[in-house]
C-alpha atoms as a PDB file:
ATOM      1  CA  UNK A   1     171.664  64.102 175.592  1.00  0.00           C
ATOM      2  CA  UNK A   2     169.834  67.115 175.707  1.00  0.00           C
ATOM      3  CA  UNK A   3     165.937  67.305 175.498  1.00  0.00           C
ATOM      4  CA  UNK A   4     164.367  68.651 172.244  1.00  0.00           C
ATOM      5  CA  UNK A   5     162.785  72.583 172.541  1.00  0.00           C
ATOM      6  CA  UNK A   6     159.602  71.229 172.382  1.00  0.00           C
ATOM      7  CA  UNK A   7     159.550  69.143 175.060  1.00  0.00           C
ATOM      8  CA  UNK A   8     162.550  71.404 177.409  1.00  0.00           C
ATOM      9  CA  UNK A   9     159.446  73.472 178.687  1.00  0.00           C
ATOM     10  CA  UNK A  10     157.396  71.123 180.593  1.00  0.00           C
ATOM     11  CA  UNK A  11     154.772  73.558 181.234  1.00  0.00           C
ATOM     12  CA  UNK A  12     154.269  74.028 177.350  1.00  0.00           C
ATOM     13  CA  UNK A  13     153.547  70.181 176.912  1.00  0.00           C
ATOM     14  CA  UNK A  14     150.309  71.448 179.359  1.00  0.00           C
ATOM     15  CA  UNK A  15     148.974  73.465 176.348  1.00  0.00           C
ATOM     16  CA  UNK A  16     149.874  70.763 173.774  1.00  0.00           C
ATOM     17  CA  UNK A  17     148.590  67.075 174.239  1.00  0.00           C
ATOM     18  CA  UNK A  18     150.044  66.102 170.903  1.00  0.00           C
ATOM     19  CA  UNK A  19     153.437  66.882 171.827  1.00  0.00           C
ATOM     20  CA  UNK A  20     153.012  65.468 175.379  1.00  0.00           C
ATOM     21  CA  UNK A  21     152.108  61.755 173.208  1.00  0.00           C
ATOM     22  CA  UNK A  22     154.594  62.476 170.710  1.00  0.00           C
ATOM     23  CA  UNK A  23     157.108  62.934 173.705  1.00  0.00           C
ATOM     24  CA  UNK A  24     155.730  59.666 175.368  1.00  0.00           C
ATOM     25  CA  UNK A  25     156.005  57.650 171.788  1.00  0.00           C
ATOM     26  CA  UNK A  26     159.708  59.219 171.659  1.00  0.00           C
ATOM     27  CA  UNK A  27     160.704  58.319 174.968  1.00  0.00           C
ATOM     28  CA  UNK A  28     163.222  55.143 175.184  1.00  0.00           C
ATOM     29  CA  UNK A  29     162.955  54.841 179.361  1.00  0.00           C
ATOM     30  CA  UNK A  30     158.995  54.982 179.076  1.00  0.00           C
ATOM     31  CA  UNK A  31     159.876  51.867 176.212  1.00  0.00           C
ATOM     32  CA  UNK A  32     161.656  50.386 178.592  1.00  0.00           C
ATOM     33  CA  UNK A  33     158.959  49.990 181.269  1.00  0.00           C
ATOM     34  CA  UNK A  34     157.394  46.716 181.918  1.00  0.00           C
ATOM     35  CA  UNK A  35     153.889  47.235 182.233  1.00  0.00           C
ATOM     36  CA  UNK A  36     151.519  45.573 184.524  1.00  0.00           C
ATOM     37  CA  UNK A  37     147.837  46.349 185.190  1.00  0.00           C
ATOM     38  CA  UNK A  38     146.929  46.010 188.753  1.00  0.00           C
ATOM     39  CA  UNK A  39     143.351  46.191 189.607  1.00  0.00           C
ATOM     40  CA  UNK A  40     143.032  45.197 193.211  1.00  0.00           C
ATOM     41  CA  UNK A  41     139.342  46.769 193.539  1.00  0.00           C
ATOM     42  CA  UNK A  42     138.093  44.424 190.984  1.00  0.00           C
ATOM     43  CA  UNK A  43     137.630  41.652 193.478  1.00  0.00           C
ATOM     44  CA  UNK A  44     134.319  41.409 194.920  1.00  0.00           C
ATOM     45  CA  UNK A  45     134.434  41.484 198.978  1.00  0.00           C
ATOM     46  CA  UNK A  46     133.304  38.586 200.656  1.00  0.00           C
ATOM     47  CA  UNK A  47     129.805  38.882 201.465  1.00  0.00           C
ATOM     48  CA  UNK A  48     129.171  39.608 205.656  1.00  0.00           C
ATOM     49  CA  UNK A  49     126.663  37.303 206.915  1.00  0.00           C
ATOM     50  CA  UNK A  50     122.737  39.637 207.638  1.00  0.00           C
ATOM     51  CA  UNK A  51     122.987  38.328 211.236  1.00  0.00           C
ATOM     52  CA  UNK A  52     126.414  40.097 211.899  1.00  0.00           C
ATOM     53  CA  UNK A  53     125.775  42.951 209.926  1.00  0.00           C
ATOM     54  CA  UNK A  54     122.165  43.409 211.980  1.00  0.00           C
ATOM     55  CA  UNK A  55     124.411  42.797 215.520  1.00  0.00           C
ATOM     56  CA  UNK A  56     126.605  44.976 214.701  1.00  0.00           C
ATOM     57  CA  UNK A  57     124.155  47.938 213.031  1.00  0.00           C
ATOM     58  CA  UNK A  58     121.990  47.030 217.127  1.00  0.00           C
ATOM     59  CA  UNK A  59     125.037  48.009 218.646  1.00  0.00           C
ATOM     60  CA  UNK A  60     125.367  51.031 217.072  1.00  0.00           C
ATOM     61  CA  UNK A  61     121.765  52.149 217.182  1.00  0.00           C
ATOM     62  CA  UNK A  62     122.177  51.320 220.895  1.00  0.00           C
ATOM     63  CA  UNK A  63     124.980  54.222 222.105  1.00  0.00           C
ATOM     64  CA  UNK A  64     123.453  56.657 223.384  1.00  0.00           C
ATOM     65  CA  UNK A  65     124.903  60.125 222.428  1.00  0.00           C
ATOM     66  CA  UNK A  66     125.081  62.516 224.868  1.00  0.00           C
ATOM     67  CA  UNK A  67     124.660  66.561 223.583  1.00  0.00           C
ATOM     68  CA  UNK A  68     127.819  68.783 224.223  1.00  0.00           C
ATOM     69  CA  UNK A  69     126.680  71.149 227.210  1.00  0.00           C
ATOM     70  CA  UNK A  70     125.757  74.922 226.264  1.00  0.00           C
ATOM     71  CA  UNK A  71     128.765  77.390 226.201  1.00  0.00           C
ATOM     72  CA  UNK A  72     128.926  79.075 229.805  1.00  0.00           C
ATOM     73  CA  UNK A  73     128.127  83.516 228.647  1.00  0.00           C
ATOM     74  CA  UNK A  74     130.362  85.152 231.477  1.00  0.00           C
ATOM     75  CA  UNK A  75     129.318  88.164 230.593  1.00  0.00           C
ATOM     76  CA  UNK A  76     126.040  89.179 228.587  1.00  0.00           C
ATOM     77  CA  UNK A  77     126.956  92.966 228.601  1.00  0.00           C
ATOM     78  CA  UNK A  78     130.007  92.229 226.005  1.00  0.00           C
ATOM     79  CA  UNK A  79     129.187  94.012 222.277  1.00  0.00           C
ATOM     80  CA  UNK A  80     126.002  95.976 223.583  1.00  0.00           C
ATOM     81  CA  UNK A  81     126.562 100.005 223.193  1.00  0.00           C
END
């Protein structure tokens, strides 16, 4: 079975979103697809509990970062004329 012109270029369907849906309304495999809507961001999260949540943001307040040392200049003569 060989693909209609229209629809042989894929790259010409880019140009042309009627012939992409009239492809898609043509198609028998896409027919054949069960559908199924998944939507597994919809849930809410459960809720942490304030106290943890302040422990937790304590902890991280707590670290103490300590600054990457200077780069060592070996020589400061380097690009001067």
């Amino acid at each position: 079975m060989q693909p209609t012109p229209e629809v042989a270029n894929p790259f010409a369907l880019m140009t042309a979103p009627e012939m992409v849906f009239a492809a898609i309304e043509r198609s028998d495999r896409l027919a054949r697809l069960k559908s199924t809507i998944c939507r597994p961001l919809d849930n809410p999260r459960p809720a942490k509990p304030a106290v943890e949540a302040g422990a937790f943001d304590a902890a991280i307040e707590a670290v103490e970062i300590e600054p990457e040392p200077e780069p060592e200049v070996l020589d400061s003569s380097f690009g001067t004329p």
